[in-house]
C-alpha atoms as a PDB file:
ATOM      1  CA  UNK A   1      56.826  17.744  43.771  1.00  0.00           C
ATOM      2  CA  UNK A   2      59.405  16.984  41.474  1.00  0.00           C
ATOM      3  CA  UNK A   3      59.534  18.213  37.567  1.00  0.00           C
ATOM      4  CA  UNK A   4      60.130  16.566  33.988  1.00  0.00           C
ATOM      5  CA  UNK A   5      61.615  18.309  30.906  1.00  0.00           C
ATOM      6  CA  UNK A   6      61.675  16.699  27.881  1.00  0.00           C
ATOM      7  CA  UNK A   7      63.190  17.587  24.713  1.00  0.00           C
ATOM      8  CA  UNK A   8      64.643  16.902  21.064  1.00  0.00           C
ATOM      9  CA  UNK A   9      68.282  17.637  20.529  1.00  0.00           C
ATOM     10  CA  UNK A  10      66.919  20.274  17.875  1.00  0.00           C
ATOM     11  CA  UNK A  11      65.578  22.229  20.960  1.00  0.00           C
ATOM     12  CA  UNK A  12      69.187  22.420  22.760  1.00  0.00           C
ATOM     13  CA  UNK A  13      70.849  25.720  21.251  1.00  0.00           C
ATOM     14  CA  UNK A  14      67.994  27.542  22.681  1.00  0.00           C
ATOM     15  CA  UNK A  15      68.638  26.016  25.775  1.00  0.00           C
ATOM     16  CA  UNK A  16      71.596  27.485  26.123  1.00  0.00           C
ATOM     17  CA  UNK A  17      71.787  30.508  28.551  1.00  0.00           C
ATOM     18  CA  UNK A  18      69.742  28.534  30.667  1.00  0.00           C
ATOM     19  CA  UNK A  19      71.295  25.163  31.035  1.00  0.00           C
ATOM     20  CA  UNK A  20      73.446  26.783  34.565  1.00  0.00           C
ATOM     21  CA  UNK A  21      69.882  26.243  36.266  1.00  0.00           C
ATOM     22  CA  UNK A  22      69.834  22.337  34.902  1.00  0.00           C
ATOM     23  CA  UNK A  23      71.356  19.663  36.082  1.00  0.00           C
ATOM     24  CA  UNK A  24      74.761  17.853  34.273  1.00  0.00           C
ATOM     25  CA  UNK A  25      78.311  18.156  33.700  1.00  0.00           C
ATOM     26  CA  UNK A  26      78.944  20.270  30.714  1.00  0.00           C
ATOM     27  CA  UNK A  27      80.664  17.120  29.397  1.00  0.00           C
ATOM     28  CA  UNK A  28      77.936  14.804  29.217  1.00  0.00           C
ATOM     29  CA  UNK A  29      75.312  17.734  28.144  1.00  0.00           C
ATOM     30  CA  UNK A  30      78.136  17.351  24.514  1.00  0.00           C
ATOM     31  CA  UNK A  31      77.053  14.175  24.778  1.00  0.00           C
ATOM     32  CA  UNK A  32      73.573  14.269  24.777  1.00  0.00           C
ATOM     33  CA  UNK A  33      73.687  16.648  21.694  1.00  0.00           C
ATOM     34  CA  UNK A  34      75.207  14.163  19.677  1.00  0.00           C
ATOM     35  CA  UNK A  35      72.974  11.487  18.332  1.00  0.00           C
ATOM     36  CA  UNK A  36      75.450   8.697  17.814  1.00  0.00           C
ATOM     37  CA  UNK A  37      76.517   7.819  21.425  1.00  0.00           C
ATOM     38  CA  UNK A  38      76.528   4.079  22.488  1.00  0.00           C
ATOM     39  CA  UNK A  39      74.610   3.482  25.969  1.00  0.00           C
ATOM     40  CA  UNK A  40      76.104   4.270  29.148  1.00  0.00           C
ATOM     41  CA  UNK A  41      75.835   5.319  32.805  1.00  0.00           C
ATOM     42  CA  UNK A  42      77.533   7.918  34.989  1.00  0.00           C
ATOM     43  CA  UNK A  43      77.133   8.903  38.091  1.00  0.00           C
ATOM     44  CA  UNK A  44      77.788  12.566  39.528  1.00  0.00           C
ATOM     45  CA  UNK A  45      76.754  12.607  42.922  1.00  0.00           C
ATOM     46  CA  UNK A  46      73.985  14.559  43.413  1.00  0.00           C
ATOM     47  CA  UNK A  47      72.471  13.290  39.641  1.00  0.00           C
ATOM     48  CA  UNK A  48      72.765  10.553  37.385  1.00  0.00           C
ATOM     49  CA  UNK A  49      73.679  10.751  33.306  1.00  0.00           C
ATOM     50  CA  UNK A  50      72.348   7.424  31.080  1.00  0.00           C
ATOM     51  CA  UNK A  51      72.615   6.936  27.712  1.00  0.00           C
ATOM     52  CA  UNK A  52      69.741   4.653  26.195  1.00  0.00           C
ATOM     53  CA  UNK A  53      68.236   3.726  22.368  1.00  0.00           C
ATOM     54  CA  UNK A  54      65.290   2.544  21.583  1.00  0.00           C
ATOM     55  CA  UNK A  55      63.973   1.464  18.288  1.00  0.00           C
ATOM     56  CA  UNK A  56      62.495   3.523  15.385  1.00  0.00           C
ATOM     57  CA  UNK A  57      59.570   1.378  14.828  1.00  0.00           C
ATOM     58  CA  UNK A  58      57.508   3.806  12.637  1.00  0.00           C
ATOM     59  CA  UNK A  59      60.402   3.564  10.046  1.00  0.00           C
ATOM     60  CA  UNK A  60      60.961   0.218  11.022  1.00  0.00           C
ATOM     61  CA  UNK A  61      61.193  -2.082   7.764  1.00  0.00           C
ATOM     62  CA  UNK A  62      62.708  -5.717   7.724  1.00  0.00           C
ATOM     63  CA  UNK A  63      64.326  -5.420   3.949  1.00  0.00           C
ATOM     64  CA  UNK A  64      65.278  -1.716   5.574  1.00  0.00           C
ATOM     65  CA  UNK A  65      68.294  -1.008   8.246  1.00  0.00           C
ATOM     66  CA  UNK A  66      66.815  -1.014  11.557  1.00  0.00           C
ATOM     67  CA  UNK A  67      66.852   2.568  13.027  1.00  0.00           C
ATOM     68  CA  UNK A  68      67.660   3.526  16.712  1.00  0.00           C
ATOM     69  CA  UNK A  69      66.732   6.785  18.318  1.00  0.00           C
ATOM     70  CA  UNK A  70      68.937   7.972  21.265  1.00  0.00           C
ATOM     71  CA  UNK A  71      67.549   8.903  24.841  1.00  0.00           C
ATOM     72  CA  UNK A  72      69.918  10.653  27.010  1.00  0.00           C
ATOM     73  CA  UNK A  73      68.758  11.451  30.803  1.00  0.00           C
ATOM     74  CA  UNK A  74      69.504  13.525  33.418  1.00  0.00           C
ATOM     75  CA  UNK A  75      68.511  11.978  37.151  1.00  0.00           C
ATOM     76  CA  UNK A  76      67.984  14.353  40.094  1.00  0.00           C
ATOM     77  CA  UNK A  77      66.132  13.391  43.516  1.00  0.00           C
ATOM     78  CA  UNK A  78      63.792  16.420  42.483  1.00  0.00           C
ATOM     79  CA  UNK A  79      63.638  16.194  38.444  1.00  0.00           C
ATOM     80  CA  UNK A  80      64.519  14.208  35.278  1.00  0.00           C
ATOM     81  CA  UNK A  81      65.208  15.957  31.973  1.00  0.00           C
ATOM     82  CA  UNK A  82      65.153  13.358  28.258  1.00  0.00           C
ATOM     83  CA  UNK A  83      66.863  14.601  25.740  1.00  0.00           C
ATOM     84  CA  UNK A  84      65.945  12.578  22.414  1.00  0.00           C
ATOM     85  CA  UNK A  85      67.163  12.598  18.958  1.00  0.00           C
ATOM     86  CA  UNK A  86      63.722  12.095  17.592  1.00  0.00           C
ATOM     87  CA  UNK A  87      60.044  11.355  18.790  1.00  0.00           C
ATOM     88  CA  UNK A  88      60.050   8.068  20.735  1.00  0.00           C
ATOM     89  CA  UNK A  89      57.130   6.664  21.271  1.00  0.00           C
ATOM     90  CA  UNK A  90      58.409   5.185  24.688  1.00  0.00           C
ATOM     91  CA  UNK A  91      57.757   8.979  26.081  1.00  0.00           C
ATOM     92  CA  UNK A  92      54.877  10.151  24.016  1.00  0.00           C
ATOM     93  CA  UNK A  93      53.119   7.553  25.413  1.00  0.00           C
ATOM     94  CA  UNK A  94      54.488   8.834  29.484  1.00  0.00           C
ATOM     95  CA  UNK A  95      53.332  11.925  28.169  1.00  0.00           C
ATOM     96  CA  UNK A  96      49.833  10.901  27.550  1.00  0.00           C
ATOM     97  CA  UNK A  97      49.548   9.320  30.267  1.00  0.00           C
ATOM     98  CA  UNK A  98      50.450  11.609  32.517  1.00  0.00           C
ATOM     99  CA  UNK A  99      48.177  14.592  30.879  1.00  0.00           C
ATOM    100  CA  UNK A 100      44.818  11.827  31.105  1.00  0.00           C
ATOM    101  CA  UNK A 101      45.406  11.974  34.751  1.00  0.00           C
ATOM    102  CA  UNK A 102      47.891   9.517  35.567  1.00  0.00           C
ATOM    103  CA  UNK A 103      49.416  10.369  39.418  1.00  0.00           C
ATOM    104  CA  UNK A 104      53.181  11.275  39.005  1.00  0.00           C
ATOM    105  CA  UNK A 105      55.672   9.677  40.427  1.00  0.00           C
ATOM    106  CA  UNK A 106      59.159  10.545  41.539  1.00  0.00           C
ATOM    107  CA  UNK A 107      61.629  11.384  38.752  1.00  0.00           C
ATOM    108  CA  UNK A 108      62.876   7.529  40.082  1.00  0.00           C
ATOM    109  CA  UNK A 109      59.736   6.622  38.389  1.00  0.00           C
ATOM    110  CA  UNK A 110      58.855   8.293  35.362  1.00  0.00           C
ATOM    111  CA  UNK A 111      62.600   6.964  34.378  1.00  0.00           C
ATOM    112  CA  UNK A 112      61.094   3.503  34.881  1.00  0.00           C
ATOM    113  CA  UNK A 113      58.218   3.836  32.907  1.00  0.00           C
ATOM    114  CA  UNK A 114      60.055   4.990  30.079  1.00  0.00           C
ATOM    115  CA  UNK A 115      62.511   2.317  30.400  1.00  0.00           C
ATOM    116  CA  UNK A 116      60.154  -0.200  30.845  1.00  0.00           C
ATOM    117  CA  UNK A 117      58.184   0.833  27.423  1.00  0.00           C
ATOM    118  CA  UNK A 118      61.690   1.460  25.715  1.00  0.00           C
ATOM    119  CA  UNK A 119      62.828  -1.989  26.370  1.00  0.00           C
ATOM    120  CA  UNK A 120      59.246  -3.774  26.108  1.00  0.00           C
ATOM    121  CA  UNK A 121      59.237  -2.584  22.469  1.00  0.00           C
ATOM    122  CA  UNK A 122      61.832  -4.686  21.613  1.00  0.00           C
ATOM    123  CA  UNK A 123      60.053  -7.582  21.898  1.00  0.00           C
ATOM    124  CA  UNK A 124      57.468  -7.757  18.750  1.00  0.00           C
ATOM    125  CA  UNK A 125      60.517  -7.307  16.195  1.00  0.00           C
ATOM    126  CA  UNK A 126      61.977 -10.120  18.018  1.00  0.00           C
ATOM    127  CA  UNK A 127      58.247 -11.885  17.349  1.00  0.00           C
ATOM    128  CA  UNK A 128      58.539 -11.059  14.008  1.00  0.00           C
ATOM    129  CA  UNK A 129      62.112 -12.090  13.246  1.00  0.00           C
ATOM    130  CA  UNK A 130      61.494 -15.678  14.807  1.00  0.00           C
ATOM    131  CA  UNK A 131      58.165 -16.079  12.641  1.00  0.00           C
ATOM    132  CA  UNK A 132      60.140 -15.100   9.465  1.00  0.00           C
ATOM    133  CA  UNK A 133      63.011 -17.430  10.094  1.00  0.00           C
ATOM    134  CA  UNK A 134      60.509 -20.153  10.707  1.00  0.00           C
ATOM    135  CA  UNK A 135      58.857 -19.312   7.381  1.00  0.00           C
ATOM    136  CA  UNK A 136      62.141 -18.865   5.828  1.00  0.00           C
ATOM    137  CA  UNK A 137      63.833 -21.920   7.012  1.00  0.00           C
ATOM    138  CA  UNK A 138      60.622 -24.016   5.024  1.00  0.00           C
ATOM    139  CA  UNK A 139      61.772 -21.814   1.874  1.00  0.00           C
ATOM    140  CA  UNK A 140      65.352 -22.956   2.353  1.00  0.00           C
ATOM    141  CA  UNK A 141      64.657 -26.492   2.663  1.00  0.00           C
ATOM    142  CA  UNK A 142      62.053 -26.297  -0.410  1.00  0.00           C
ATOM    143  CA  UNK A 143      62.928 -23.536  -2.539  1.00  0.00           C
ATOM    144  CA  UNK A 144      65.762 -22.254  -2.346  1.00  0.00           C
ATOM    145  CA  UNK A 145      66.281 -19.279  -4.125  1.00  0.00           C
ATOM    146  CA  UNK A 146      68.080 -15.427  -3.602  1.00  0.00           C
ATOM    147  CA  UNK A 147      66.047 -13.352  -2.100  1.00  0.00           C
ATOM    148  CA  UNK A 148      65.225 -16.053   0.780  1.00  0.00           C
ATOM    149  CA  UNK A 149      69.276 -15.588   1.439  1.00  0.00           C
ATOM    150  CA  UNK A 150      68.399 -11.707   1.404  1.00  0.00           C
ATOM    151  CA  UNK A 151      65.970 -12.406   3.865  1.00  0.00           C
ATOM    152  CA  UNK A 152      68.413 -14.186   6.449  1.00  0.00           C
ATOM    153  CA  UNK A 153      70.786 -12.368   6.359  1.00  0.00           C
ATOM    154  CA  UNK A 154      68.593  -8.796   6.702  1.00  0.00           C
ATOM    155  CA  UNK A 155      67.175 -10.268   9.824  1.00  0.00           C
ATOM    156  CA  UNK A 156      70.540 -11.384  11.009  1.00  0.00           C
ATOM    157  CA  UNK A 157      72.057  -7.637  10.323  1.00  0.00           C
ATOM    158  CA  UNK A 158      69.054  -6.581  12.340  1.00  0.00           C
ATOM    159  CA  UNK A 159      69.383  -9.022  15.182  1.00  0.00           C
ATOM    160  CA  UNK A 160      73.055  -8.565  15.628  1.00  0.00           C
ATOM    161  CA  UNK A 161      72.331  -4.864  16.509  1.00  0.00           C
ATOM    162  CA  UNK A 162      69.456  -5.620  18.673  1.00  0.00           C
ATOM    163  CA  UNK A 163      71.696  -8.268  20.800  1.00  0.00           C
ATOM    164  CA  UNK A 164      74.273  -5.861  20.742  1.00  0.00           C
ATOM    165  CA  UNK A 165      71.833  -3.186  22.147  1.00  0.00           C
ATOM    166  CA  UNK A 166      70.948  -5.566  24.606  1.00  0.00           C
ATOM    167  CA  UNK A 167      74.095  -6.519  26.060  1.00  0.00           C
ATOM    168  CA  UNK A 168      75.042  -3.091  26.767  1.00  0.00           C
ATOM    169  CA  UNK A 169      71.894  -2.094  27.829  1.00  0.00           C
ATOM    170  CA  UNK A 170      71.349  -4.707  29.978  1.00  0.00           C
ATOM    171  CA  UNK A 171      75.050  -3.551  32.017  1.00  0.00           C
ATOM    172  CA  UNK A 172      73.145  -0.102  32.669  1.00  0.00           C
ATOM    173  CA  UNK A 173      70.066  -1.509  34.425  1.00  0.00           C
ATOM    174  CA  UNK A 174      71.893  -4.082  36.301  1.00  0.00           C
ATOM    175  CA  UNK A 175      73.442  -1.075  37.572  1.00  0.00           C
ATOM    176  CA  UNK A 176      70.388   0.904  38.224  1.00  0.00           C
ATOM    177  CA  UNK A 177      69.088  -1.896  40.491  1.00  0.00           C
ATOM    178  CA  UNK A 178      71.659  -0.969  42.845  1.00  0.00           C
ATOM    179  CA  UNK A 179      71.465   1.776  45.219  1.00  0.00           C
ATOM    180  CA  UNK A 180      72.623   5.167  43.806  1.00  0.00           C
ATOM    181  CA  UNK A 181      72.934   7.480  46.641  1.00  0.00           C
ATOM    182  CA  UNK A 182      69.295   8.203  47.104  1.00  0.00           C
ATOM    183  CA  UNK A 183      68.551   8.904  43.759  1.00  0.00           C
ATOM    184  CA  UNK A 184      66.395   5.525  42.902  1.00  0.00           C
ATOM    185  CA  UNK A 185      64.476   4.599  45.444  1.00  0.00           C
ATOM    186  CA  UNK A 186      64.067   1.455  47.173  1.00  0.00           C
ATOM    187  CA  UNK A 187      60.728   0.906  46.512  1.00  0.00           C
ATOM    188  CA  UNK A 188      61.472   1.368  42.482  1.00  0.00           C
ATOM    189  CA  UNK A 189      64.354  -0.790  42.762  1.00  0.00           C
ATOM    190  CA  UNK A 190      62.140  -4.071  42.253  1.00  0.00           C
ATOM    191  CA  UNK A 191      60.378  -2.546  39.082  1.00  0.00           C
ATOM    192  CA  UNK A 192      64.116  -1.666  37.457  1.00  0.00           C
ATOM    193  CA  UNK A 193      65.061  -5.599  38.276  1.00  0.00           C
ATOM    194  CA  UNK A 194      61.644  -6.150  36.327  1.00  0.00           C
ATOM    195  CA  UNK A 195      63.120  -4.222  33.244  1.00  0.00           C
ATOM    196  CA  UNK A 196      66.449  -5.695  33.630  1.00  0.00           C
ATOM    197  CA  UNK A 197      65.014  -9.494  33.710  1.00  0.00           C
ATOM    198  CA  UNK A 198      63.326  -8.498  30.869  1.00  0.00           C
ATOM    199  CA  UNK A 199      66.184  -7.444  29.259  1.00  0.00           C
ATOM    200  CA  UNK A 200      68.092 -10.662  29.668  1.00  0.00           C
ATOM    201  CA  UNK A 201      64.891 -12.944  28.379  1.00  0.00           C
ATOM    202  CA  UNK A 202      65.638 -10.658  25.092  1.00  0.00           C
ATOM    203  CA  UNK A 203      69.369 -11.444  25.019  1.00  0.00           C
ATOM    204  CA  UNK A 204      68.418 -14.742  25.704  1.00  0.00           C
ATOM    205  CA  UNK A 205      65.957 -14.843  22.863  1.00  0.00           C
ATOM    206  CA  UNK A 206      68.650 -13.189  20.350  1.00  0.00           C
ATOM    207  CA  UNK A 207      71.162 -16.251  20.867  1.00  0.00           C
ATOM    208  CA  UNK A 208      68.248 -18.189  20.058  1.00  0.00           C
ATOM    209  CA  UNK A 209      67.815 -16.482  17.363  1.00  0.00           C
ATOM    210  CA  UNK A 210      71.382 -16.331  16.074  1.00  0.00           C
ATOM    211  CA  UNK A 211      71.244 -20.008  16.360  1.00  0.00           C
ATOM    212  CA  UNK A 212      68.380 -20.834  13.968  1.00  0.00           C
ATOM    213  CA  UNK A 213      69.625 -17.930  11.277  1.00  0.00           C
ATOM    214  CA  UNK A 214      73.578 -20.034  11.405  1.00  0.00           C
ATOM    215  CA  UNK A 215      71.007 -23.144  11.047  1.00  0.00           C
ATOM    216  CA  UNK A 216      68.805 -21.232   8.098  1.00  0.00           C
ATOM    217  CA  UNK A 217      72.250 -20.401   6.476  1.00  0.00           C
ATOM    218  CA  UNK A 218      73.654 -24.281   6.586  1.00  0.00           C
ATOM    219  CA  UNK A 219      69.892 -25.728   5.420  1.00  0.00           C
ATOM    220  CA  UNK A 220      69.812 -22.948   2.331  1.00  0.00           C
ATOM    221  CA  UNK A 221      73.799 -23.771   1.398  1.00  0.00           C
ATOM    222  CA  UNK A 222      72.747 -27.630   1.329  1.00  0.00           C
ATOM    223  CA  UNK A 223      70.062 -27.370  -0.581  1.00  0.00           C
ATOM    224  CA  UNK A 224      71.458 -25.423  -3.304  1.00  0.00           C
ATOM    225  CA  UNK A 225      74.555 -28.035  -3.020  1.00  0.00           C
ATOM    226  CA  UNK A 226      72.012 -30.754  -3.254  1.00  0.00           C
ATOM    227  CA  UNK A 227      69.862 -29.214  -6.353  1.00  0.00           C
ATOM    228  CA  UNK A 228      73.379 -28.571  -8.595  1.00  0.00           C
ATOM    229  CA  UNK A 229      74.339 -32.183  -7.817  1.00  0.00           C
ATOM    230  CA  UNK A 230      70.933 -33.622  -9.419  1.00  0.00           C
ATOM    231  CA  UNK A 231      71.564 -31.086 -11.715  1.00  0.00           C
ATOM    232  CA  UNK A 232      74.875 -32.024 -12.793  1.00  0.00           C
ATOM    233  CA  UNK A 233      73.645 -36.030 -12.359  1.00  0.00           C
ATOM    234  CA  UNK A 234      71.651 -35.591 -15.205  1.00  0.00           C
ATOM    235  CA  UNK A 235      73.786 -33.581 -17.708  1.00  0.00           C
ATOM    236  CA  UNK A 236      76.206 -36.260 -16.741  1.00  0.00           C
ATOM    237  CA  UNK A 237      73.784 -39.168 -17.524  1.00  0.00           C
ATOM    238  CA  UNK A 238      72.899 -37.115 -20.286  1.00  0.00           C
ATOM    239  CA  UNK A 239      76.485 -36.489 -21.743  1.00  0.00           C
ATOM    240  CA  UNK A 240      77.926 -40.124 -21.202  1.00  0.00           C
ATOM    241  CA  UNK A 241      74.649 -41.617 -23.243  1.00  0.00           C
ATOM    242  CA  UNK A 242      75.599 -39.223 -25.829  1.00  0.00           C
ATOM    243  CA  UNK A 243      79.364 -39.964 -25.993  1.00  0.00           C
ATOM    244  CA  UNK A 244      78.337 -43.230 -27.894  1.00  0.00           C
ATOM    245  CA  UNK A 245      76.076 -42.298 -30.299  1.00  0.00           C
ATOM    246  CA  UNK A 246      78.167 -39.523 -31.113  1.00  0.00           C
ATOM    247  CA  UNK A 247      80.508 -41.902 -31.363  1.00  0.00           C
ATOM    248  CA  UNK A 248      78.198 -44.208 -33.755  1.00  0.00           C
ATOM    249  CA  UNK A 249      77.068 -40.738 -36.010  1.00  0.00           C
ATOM    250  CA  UNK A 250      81.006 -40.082 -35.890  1.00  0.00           C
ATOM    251  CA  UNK A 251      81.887 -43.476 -37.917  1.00  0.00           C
ATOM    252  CA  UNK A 252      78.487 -43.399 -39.845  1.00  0.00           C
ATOM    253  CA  UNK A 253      79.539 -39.608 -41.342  1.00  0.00           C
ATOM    254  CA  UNK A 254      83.308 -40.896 -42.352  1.00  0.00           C
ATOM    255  CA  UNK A 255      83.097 -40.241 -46.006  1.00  0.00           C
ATOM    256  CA  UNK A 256      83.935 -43.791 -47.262  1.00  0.00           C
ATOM    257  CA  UNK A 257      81.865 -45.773 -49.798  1.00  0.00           C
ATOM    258  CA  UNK A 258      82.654 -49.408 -48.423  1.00  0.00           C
ATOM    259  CA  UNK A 259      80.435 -48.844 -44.621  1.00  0.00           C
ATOM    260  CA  UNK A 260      78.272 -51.750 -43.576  1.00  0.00           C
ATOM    261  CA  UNK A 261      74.881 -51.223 -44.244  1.00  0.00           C
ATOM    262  CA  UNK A 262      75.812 -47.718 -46.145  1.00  0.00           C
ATOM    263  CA  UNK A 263      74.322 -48.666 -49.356  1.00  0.00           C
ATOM    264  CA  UNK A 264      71.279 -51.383 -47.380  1.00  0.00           C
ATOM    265  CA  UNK A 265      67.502 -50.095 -47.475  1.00  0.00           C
ATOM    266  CA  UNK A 266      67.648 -50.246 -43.610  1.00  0.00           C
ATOM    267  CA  UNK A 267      71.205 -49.323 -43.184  1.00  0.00           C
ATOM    268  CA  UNK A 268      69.681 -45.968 -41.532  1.00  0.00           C
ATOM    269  CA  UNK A 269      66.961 -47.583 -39.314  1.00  0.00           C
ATOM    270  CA  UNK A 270      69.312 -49.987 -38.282  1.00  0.00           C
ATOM    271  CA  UNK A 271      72.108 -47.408 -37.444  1.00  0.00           C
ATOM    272  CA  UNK A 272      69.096 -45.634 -35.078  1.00  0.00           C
ATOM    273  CA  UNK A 273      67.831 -48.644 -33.778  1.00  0.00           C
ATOM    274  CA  UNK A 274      71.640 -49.632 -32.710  1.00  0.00           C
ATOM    275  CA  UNK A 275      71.723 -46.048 -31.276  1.00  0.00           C
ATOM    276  CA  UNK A 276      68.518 -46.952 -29.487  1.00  0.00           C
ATOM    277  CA  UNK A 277      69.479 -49.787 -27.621  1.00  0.00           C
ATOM    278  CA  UNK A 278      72.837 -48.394 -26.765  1.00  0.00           C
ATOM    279  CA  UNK A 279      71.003 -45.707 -24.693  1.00  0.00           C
ATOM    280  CA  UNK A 280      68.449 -48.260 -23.281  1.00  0.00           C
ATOM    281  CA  UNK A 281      71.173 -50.663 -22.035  1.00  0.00           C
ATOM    282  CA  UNK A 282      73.157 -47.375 -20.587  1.00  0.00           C
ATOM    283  CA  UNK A 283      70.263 -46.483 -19.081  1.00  0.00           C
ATOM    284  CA  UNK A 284      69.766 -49.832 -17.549  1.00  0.00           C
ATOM    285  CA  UNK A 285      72.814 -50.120 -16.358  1.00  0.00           C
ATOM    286  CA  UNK A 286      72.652 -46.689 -14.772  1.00  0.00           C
ATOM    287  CA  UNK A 287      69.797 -47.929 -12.765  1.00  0.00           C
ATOM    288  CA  UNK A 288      71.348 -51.304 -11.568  1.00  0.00           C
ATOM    289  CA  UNK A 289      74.534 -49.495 -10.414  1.00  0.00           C
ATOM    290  CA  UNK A 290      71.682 -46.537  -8.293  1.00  0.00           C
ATOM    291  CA  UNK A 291      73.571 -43.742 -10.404  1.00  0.00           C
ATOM    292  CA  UNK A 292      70.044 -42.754 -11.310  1.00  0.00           C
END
């Protein structure tokens, strides 16, 4: 038979006088108290020490930071011990499993399971992301306003750390799939190369996804660029058909009592009907030339 003990870094002090009966260097057990360590995999000889995260996806938010909770593990031929910062649903659900009358495997394999959730949880945010930039991308091209920026770049924080999560994690099982002095099993071998293949579709996936947030980016930039220049088109029609009847109000408001037309009954009408056609012929113009 072999054993598994799981527990929450909170539980470690108590743990104390009897870690000498558990497996690890004292080294790596400093490790696995501290919540903040990137992934990683040594081997000891007679037991392994791996560092994985897994996402928080009860707190999991896409305006929010993405959350991580670290899983540190201790491999023996007869036991495996989890240390966690916080509940992970990767081994509550082992857990329940294993008390409806699941049949145990070797420590090999309860490491595989958990794995195998771990990493397969990663893949509905990455669902999620690519259906929000698809959305968002439509936004950018239509309407593009601040908060669809927001948007991209939230999911582009949040990608960045998943990719990175992925690359490193990705190093560990491709080194799990390799024979580790009897402590992974042959037979489990295949179902790690599972995990790490689907690793690699996810890192795969994030470039994808990097790609179409860099194309989001460009397509929201444009169309802002392209909205100010109608924008300023029009103020600028607008200004340079005003620049001559300013000009024509200008003369009209000199105070001088010989003006043509000053003193005629239509001297007024005619100055806006002058005015008038001034802006029609501008306007006409405008069009013949495509300015407009």
């Amino acid at each position: 038979g072999c054993y598994w003990l799981d527990l929450e870094i909170a539980d470690l002090p108590s743990l104390l006088p009897h870690r000498a009966s558990l497996p690890g260097h004292p080294l790596n057990w400093e490790d696995a108290s501290k919540p903040r360590q990137r992934p990683k995999l040594e081997e000891h000889g007679d037991h392994l020490f791996l560092v994985m995260r897994g996402l928080d996806t009860a707190r999991h938010r896409l305006a929010e930071q993405l959350h991580t909770i670290q899983l540190a593990c201790f491999l023996t031929q007869t036991g495996l011990v989890t240390i966690r910062s916080a509940s992970l649903e990767s081994v509550e659900g082992l857990r329940e499993r294993l008390e409806r009358g699941l049949p145990q495997a070797g420590p090999d394999g309860l490491l595989h399971a958990i794995l195998d959730d771990l990493v397969d949880r990663y893949g509905p945010h990455v669902e999620e992301w690519e259906t929000e930039m698809d959305h968002l991308l439509r936004e950018a091209l239509d309407r593009p306003r601040q908060r669809v920026m927001e948007h991209i770049l939230a999911i582009r924080k949040h990608m960045l750390l998943l990719r990175r999560l992925a690359f490193d994690q990705r190093e560990i099982l491709s080194l799990l799939t390799r024979e580790r002095g009897g402590l992974i099993q042959p037979r489990w071998q295949p179902y790690y190369r599972d995990v790490l293949d689907h690793l690699t579709s996810l890192v795969e996936v994030s470039e994808t996804l990097r790609d179409s947030v860099g194309i989001a980016v460009d397509v929201y930039l444009n169309s802002v660029n392209n909205r100010l220049n109608e924008v300023m088109k029009v103020l600028t029609v607008i200004s340079s058909i005003m620049l001559p009847l300013s000009l024509i109000t200008g003369i009209y408001g000199m105070n001088f009592d010989r003006m043509p037309g000053t003193h005629h009954p239509w001297g007024f009408f005619g100055a806006l009907g002058a005015m008038a056609l001034v802006a029609g012929g501008m306007l006409v113009y405008f069009k013949r030339s495509r300015w407009l």
